[in-house]
Structures are given as C-alpha cells and as structure tokens.
C-alpha atoms as a PDB file:
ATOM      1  CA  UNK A   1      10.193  15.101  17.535  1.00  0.00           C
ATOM      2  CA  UNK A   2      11.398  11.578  16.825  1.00  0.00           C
ATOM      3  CA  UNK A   3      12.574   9.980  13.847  1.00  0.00           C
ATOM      4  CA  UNK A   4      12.096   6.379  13.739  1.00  0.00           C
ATOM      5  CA  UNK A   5      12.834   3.471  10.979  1.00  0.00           C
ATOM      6  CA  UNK A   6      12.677   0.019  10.034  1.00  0.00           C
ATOM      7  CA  UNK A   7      14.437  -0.899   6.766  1.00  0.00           C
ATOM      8  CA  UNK A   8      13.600  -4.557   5.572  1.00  0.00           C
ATOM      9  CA  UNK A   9      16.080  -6.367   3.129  1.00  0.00           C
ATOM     10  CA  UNK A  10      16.055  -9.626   2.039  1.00  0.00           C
ATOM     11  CA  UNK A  11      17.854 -11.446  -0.548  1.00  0.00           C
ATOM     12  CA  UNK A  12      17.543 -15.138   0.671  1.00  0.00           C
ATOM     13  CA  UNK A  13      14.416 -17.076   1.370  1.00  0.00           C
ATOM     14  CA  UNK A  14      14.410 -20.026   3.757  1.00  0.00           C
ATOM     15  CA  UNK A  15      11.842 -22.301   1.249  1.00  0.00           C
ATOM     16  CA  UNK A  16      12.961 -20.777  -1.595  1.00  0.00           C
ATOM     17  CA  UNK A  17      15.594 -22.511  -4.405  1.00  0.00           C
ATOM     18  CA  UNK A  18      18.288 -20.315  -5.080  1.00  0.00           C
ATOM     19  CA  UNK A  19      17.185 -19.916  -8.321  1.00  0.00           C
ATOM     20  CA  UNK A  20      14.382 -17.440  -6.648  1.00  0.00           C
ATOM     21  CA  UNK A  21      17.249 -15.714  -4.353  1.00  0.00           C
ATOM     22  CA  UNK A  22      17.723 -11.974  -4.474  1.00  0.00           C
ATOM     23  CA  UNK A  23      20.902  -9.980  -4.461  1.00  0.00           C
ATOM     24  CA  UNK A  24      20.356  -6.441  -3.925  1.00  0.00           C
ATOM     25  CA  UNK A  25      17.931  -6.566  -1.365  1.00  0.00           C
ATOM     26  CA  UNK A  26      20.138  -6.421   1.443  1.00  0.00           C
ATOM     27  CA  UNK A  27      22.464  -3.697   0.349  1.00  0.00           C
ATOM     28  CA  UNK A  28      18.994  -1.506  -0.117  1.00  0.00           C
ATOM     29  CA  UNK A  29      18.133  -1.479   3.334  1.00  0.00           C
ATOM     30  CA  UNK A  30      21.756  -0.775   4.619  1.00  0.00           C
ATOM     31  CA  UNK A  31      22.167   1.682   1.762  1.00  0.00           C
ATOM     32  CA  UNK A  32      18.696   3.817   2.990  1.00  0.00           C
ATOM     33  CA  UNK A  33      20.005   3.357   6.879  1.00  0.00           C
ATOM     34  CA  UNK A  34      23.203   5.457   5.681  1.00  0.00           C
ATOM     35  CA  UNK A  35      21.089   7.883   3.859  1.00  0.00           C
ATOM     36  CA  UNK A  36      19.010   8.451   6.652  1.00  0.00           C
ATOM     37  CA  UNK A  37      21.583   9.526   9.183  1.00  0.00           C
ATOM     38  CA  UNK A  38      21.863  13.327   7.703  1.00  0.00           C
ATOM     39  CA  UNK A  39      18.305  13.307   8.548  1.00  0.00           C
ATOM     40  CA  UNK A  40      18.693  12.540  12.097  1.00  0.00           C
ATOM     41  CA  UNK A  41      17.960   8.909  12.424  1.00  0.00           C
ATOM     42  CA  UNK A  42      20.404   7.384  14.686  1.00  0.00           C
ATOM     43  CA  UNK A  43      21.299   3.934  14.681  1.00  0.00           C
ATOM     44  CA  UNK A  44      19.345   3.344  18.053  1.00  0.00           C
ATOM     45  CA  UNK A  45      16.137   4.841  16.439  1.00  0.00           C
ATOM     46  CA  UNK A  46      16.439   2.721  13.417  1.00  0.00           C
ATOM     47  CA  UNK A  47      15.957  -1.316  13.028  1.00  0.00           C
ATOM     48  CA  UNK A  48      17.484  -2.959  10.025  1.00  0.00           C
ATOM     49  CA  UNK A  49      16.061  -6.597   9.633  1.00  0.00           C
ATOM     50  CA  UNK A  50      17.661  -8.779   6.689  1.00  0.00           C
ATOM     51  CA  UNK A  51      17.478 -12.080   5.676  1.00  0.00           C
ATOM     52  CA  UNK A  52      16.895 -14.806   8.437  1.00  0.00           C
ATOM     53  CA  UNK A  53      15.905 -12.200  10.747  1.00  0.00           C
ATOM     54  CA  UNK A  54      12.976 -10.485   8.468  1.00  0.00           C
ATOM     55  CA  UNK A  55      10.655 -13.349   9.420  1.00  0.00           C
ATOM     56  CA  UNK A  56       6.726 -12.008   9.002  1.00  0.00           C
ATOM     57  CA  UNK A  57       6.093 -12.476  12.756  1.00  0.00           C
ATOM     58  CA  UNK A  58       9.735 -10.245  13.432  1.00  0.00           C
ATOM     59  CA  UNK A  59       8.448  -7.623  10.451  1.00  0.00           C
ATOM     60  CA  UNK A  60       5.353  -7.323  11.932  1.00  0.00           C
ATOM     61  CA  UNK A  61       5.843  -6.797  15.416  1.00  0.00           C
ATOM     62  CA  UNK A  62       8.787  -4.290  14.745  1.00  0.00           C
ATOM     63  CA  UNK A  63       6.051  -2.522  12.371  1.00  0.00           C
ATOM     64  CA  UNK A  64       3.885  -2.906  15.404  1.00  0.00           C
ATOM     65  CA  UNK A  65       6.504  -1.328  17.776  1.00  0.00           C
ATOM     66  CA  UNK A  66       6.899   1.962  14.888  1.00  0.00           C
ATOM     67  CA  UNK A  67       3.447   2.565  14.435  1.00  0.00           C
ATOM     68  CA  UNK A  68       2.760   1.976  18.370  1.00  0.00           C
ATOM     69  CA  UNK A  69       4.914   4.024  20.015  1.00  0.00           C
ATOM     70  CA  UNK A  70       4.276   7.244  17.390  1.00  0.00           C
ATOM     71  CA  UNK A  71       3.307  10.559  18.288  1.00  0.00           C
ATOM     72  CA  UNK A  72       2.358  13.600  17.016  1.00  0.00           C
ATOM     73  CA  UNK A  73       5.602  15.339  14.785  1.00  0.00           C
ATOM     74  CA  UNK A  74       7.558  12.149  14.705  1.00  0.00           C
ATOM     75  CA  UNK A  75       8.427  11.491  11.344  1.00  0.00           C
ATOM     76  CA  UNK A  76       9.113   7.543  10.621  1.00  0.00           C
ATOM     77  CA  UNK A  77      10.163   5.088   7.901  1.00  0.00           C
ATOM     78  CA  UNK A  78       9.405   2.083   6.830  1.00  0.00           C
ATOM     79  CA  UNK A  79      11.430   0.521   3.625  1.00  0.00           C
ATOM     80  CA  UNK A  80      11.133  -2.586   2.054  1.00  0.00           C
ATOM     81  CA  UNK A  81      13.092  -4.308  -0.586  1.00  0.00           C
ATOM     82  CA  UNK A  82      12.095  -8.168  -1.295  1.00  0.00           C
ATOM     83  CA  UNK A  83       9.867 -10.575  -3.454  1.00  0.00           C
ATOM     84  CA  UNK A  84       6.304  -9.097  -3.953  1.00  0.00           C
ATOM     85  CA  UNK A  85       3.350 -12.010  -4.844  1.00  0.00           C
ATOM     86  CA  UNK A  86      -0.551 -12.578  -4.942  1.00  0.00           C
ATOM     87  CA  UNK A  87      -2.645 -14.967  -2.775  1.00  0.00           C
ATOM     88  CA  UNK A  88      -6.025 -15.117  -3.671  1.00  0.00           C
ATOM     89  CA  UNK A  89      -8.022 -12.748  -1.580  1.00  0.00           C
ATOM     90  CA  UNK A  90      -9.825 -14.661   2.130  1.00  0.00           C
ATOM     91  CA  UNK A  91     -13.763 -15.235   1.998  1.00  0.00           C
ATOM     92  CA  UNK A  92     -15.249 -12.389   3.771  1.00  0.00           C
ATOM     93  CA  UNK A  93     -12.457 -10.509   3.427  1.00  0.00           C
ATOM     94  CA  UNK A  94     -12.317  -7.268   1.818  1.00  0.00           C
ATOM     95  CA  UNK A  95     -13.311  -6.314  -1.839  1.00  0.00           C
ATOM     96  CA  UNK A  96     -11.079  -7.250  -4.292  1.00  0.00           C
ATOM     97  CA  UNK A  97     -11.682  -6.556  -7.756  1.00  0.00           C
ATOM     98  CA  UNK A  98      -9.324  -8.846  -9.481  1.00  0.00           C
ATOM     99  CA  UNK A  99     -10.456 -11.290  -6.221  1.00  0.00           C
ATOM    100  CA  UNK A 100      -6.580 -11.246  -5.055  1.00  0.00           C
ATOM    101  CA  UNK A 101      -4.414  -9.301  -2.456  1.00  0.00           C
ATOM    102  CA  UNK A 102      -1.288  -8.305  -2.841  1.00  0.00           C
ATOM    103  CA  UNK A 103       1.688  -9.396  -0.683  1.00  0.00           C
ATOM    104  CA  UNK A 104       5.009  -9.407   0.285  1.00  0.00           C
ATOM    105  CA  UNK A 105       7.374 -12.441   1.141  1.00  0.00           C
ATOM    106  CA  UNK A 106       9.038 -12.590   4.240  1.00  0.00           C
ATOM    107  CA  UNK A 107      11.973 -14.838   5.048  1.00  0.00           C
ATOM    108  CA  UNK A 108      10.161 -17.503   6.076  1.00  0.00           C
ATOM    109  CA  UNK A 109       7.544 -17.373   2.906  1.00  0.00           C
ATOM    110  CA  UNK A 110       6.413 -21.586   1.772  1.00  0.00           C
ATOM    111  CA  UNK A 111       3.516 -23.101   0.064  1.00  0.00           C
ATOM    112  CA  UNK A 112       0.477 -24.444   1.329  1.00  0.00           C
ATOM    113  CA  UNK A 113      -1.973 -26.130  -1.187  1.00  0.00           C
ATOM    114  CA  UNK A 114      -1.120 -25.084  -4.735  1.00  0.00           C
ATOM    115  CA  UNK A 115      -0.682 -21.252  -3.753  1.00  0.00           C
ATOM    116  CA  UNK A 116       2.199 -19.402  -1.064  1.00  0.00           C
ATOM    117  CA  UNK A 117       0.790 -19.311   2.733  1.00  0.00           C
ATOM    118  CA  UNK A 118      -1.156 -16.250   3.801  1.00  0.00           C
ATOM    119  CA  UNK A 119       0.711 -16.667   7.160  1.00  0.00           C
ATOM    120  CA  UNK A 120       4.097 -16.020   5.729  1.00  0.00           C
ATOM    121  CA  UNK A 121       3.800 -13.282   3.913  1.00  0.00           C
ATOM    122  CA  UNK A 122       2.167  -9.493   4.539  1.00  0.00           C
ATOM    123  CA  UNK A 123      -0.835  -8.473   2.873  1.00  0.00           C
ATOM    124  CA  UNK A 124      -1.740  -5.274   1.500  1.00  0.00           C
ATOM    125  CA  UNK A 125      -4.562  -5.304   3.662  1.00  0.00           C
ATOM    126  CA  UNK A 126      -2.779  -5.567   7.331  1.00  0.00           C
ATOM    127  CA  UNK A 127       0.043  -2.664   5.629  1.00  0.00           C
ATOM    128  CA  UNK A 128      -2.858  -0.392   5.258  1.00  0.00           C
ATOM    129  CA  UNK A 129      -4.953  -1.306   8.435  1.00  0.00           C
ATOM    130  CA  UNK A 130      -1.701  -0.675  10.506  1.00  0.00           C
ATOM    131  CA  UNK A 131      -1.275   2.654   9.078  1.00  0.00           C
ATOM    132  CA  UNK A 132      -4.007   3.912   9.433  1.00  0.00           C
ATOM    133  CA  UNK A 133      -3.539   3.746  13.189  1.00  0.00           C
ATOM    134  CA  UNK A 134      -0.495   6.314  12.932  1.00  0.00           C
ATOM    135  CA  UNK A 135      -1.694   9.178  14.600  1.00  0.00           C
ATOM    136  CA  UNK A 136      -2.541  12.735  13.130  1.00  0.00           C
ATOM    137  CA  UNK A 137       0.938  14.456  12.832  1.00  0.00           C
ATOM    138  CA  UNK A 138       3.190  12.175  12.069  1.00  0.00           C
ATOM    139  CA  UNK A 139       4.674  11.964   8.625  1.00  0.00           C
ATOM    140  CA  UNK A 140       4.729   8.190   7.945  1.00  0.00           C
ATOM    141  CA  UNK A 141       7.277   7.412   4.408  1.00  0.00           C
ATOM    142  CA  UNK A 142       7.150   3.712   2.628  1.00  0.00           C
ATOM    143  CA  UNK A 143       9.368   3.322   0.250  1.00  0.00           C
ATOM    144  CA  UNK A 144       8.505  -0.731  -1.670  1.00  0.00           C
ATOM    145  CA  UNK A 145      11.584  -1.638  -3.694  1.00  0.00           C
ATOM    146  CA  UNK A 146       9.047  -4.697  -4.578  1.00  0.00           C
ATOM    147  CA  UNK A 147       6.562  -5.386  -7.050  1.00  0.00           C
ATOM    148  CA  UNK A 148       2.916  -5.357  -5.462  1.00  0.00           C
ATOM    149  CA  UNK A 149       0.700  -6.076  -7.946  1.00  0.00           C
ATOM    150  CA  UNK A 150      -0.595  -8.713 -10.725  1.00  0.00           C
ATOM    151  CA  UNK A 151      -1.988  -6.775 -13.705  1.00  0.00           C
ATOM    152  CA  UNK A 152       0.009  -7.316 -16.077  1.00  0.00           C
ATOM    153  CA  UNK A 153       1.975 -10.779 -16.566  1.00  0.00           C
ATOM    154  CA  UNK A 154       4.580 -11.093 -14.102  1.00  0.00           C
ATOM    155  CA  UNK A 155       5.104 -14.615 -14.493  1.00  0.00           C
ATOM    156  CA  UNK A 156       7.384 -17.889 -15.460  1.00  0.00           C
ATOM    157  CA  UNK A 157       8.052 -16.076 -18.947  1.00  0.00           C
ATOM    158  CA  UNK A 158       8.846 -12.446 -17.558  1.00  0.00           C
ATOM    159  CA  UNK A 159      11.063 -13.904 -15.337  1.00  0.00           C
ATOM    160  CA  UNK A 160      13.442 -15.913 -17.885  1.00  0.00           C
ATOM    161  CA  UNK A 161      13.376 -13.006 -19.937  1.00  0.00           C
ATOM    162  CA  UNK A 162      14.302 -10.467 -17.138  1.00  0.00           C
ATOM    163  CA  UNK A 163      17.338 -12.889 -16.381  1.00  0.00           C
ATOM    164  CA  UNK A 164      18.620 -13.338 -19.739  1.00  0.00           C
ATOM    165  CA  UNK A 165      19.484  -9.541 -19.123  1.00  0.00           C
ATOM    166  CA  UNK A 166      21.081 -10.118 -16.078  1.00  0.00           C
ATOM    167  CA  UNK A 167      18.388  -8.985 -14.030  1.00  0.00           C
ATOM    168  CA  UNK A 168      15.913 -10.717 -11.467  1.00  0.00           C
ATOM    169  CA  UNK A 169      12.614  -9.583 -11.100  1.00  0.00           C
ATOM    170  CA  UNK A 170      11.476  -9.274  -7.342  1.00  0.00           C
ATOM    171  CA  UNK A 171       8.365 -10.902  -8.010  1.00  0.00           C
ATOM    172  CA  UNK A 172       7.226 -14.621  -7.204  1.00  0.00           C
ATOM    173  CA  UNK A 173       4.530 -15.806  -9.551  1.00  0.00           C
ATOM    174  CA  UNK A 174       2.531 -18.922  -7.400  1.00  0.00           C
ATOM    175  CA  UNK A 175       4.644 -21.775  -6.327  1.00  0.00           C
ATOM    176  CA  UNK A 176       2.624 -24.280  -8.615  1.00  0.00           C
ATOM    177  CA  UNK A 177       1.155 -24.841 -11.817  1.00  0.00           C
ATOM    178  CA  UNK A 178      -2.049 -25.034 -10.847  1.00  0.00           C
ATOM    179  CA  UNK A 179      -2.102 -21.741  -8.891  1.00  0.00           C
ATOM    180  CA  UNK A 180      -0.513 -19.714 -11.350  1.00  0.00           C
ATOM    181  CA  UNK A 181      -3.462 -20.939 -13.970  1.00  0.00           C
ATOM    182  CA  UNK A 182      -5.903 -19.721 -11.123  1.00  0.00           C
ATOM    183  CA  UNK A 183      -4.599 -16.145 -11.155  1.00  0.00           C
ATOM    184  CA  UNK A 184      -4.050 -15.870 -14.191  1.00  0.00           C
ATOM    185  CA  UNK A 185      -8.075 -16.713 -14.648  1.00  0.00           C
ATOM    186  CA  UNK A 186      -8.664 -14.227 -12.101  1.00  0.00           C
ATOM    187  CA  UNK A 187      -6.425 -11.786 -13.940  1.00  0.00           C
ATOM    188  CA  UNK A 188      -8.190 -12.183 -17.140  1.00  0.00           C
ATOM    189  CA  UNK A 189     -11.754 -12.216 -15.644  1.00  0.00           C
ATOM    190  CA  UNK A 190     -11.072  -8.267 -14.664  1.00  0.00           C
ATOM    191  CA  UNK A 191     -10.460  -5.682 -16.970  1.00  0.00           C
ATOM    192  CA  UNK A 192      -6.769  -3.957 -16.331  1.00  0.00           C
ATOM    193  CA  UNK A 193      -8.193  -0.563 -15.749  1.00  0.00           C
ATOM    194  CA  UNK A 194     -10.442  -1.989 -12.820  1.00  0.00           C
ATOM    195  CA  UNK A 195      -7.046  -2.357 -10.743  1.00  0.00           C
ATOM    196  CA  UNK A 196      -4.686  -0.446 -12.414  1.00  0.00           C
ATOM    197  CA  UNK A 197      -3.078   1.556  -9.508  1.00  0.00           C
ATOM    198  CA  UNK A 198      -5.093  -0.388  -6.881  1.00  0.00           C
ATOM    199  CA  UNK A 199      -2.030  -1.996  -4.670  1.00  0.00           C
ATOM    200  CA  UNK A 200      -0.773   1.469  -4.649  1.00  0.00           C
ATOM    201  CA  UNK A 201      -3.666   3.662  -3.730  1.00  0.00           C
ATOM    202  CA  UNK A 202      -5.279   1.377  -1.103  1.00  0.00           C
ATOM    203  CA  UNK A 203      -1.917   1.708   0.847  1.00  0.00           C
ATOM    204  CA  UNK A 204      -2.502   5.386   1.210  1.00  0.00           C
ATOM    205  CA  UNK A 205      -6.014   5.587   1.217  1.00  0.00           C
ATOM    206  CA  UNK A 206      -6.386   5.425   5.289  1.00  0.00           C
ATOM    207  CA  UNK A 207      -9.778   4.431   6.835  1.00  0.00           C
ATOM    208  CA  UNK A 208      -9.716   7.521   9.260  1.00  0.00           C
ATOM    209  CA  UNK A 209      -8.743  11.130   8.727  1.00  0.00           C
ATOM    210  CA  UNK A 210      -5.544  10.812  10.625  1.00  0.00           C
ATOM    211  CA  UNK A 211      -2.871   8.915   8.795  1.00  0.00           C
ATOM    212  CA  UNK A 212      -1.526  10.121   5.470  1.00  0.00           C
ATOM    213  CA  UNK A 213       1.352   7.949   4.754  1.00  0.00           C
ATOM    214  CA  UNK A 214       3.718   8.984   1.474  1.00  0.00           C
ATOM    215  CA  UNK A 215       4.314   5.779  -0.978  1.00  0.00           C
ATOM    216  CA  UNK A 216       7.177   5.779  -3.084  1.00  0.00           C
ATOM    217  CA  UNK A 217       7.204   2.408  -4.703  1.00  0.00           C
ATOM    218  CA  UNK A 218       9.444   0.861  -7.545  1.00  0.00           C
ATOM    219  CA  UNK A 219       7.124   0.086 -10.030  1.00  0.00           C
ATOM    220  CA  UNK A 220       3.778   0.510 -11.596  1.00  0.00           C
ATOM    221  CA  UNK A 221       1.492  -1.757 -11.120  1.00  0.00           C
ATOM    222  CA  UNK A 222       1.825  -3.180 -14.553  1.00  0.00           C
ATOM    223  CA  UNK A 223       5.255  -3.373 -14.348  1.00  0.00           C
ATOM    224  CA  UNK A 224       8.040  -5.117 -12.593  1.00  0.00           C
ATOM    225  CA  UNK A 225      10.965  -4.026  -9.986  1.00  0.00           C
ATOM    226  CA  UNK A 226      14.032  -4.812 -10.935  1.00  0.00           C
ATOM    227  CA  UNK A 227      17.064  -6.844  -8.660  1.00  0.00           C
ATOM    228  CA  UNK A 228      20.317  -4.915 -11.104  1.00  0.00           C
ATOM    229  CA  UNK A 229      23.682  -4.307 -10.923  1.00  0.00           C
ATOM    230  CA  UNK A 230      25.903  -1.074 -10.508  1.00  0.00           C
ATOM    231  CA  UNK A 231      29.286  -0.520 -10.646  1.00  0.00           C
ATOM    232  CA  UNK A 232      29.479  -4.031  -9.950  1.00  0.00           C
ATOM    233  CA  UNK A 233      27.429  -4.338  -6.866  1.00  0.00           C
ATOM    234  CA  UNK A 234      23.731  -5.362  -6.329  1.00  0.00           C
ATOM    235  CA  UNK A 235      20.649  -2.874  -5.675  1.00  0.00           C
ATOM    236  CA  UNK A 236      17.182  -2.512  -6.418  1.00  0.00           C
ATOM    237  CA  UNK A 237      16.943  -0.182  -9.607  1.00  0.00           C
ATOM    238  CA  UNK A 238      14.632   1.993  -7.500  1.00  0.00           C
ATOM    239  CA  UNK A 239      16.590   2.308  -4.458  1.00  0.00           C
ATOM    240  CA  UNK A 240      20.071   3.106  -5.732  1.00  0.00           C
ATOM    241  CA  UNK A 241      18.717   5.451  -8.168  1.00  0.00           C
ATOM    242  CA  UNK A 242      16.238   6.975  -5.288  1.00  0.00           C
ATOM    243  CA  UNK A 243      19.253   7.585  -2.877  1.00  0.00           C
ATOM    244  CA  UNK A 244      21.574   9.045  -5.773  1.00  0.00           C
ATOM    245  CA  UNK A 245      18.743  11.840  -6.614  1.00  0.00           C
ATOM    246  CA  UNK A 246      18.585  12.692  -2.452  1.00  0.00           C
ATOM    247  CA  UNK A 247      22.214  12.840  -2.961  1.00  0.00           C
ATOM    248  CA  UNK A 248      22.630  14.613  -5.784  1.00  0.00           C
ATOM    249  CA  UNK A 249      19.789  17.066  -4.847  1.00  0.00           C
ATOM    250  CA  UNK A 250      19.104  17.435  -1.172  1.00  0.00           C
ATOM    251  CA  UNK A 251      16.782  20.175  -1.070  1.00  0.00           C
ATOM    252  CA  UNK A 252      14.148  18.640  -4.420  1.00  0.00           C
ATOM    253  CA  UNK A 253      10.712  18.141  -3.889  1.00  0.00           C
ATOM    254  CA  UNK A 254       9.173  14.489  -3.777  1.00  0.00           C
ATOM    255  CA  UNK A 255       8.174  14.898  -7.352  1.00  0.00           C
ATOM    256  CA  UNK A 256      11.548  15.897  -8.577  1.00  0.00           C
ATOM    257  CA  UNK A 257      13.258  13.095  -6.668  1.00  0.00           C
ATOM    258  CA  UNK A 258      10.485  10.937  -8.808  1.00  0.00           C
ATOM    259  CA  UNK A 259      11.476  12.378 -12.325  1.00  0.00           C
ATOM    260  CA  UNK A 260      14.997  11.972 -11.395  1.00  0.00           C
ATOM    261  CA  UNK A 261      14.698   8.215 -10.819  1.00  0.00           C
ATOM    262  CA  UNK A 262      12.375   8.207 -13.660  1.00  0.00           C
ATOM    263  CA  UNK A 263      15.042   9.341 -16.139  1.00  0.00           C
ATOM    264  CA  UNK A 264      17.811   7.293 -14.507  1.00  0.00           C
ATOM    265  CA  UNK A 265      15.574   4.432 -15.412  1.00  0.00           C
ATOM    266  CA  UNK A 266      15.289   5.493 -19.139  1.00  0.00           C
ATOM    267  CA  UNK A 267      18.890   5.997 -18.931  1.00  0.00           C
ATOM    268  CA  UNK A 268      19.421   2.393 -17.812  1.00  0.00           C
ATOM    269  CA  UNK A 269      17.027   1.027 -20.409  1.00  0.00           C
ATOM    270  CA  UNK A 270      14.815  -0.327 -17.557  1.00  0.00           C
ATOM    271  CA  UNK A 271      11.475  -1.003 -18.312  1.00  0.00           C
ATOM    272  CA  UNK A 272       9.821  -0.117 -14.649  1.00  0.00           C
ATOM    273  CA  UNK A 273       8.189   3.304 -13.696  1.00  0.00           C
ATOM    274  CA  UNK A 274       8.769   4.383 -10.077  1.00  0.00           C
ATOM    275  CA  UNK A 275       5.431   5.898  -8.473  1.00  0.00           C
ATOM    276  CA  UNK A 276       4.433   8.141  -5.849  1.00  0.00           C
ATOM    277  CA  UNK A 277       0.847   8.370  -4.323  1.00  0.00           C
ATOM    278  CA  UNK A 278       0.134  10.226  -1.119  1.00  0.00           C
ATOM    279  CA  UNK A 279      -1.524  14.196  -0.458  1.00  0.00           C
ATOM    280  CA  UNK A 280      -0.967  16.415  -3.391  1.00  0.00           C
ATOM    281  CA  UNK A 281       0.884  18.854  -1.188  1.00  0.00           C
ATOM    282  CA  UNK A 282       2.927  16.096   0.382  1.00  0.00           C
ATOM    283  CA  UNK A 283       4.350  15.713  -3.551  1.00  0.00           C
ATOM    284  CA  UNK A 284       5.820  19.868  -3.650  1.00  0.00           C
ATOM    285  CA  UNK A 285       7.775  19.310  -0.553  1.00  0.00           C
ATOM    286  CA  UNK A 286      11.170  17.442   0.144  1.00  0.00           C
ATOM    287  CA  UNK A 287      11.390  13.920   1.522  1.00  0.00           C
ATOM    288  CA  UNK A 288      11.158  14.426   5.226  1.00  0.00           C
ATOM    289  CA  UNK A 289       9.209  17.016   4.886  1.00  0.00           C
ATOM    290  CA  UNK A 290       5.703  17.944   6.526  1.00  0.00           C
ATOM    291  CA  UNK A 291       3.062  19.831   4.814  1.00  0.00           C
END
C-alpha cells in the first residue's frame, strides 16, 4: 500500500496587489506535510507546491501524476489552502444552478474581460472529473482550507469587514466592477437553498461507482474561510485547528475531528463552519482510515 500527497499553499499571487496576498497559506501545507509523517508519508511520496511554484498547469499535472499512478489500497492526499472564486459557468458546459462554477486560484490567477481567466484557476468541475478516475480501493482525502462557493455575499464589503478584525478572507470576489454586478445577478436570480451545499457535494458525488473521495473543507458554503493568526503565526482557521484535534486525539473518528474544529471555531469567535461530505461510514472511522 502507498501513501501519496500533494499539499498546495499559497499566500502570494503573481497578478494579485498585495492587498489580496495571503499569509497562512503556506505554513498550512508545510504544517499537514509534518502531520502526515506518523502516518507513513515520506517526504519522497509527498509534493509540497507553494507560491510561485503552485502554478495551475504545475497543480494540475502533479494532481494528474496522484490520481494516475493510484492503485488499489493506496491511500492519498490532496490539501489545498488558497483564494477560492466564481467564473461564470462555460456554454455547454455542465448544469449550474446559480449558472457559475466554483474555483480555485492558482499562482498565476489574472483577469481576462471583466471576470478572472478560466485558464488560471481550477474548476470544481475538472476536481471532480479527475477523481472520479481514482480507482476502486483507494481512499482519496481533500482537505480545502478555501472558500468554494458564492451563496452568500462574499464580497468587497465582507472583505473590509473580515480585515478590520485582523483577518483575511481567502476568497476573491471578481476582479471588476462589472463582473461582480454579474454574479451577484446570478446570485440573486437562484434561490440559496437551490445551491446550498452544491460546491461541496458535487466534489464527492463521483460519476462512476469507484471513487469515493472524503471532503473536509473549511467552510460552509455560505460562509467564509478564514486567513488568522495563532500564537503569533499565520494559518488557515481550519487547518491549524484540524491538525491540533489529530493531535490531540489520534485515534477520533472523522466526525469527532469535525466537532472538535467546530468548537475551536466557537471558541475563537469565528464565524465559519468546517464541513465534511463523503460515505456515511467513511464519517465513524479515523482519518486514514478505510471502511
């Protein structure tokens, strides 16, 4: 059996102002590499890409190289701590009920026209397609220290007001005026409970019988992910709070690990709600753990 990761970090964006830089982003993914060594992933089986390096076309093909070369027992991991958007969903493409997809922003993420480029971020869409091709048998764990979705208003005005308590949401609304009135039309055209959950569930909802990837992810959709401080250094709320429940309880099942964070959260007076969607039995076992 193998045990294979990529852990994706990245705080600064080549496009991007500073004023839209991240600072815990980076210390996530080295934080999860550490975490991951009890469990038997050695620093040749894992890939840490941060920064300048997390380019879409280097995510991609290192996702590529993960999925691709799994077999049957290997248990892999993909992490991801960054800026999460919305580009308005391709003609012909898939459904969409709010008519947008949901995306994360690589290093390289710019505009084109009035909303960010397709072809520097990831889609929802490609996340899901790809795992779907892990084989049966493999336990495949995301864990999105991101926000993913555009239900509620994760905007210009949540942002100011998540900095004026020191705290950056990782979330980039569209890079122009005239985009972000476009989703927000598309946002108001569809009723909330039409999507709620959507990002989430369409990760995990594979297209075969085969792959049944677990999803922890930061926030509700509703909601956004926070970019904090502890003890003086940078994380993601979800991640440092994540890793200190696998810490503090080794042997706890996926849910537990979830309440944990949950009430670390409360405790923190942070307004996100970590989630977990995957197999019902996936959610009574540990994190690493088949069912």
């Amino acid at each position: 059996m193998a045990r294979r990761a990529l852990c994706v970090g990245i705080n600064e964006f080549e496009s991007l102002p500073h004023t839209s830089w991240l600072a815990g982003c980076v210390n996530d993914a080295n934080d999860i590499v550490k975490a991951l060594r009890p469990l038997g992933f050695t620093a040749r089986s894992t890939t840490v890409l941060t920064d300048a390096d997390a380019t879409r076309r280097n995510v991609m093909a290192a996702l590529e190289k993960l999925v691709g070369s799994a077999k049957p027992g290997d248990h892999l991991v993909f992490t991801l701590s960054s800026h999460g958007t919305q580009v308005p969903n391709e003609p012909g493409g898939d459904q969409e009920a709010d008519d947008l997809d949901e995306a994360f922003a690589c290093y390289d993420i710019r505009q084109k026209g009035d909303q960010w480029d397709r072809d520097t971020v990831i889609v929802d869409d490609e996340l899901r397609d790809l795992f779907a091709r892990v084989p049966s048998g493999v336990l495949l764990e995301v864990l999105l220290d991101t926000c993913h979705s555009g239900t509620g208003l994760k905007d210009l005005e949540e942002i100011l007001q998540a900095q004026l308590l020191g705290r950056r949401p990782r979330f980039l609304p569209a890079p122009t005026r005239r985009g972000l009135e476009r989703t927000r039309s598309l946002r108001a055209a569809t009723p909330v409970r039409t999507v709620d959950r959507k990002a989430l569930v369409e990760l995990v909802r594979s297209r075969s019988t085969a792959s049944k990837p677990v999803l922890f992810a930061a926030c509700k959709p509703d909601q956004t992910a926070s970019d904090a401080t502890f003890d003086g250094r940078s994380n993601g709320a979800f991640t440092y709070l994540f890793l200190k429940a696998m810490k503090d309880s080794p042997t706890a099942t996926r849910t537990e690990l979830l309440r944990t964070v949950t009430t670390g959260l409360k405790n923190g007076d942070f307004s996100q709600r970590s989630t977990l969607e995957g197999p019902v039995k996936s959610k009574k076992v540990g994190f690493g753990q088949p069912w």
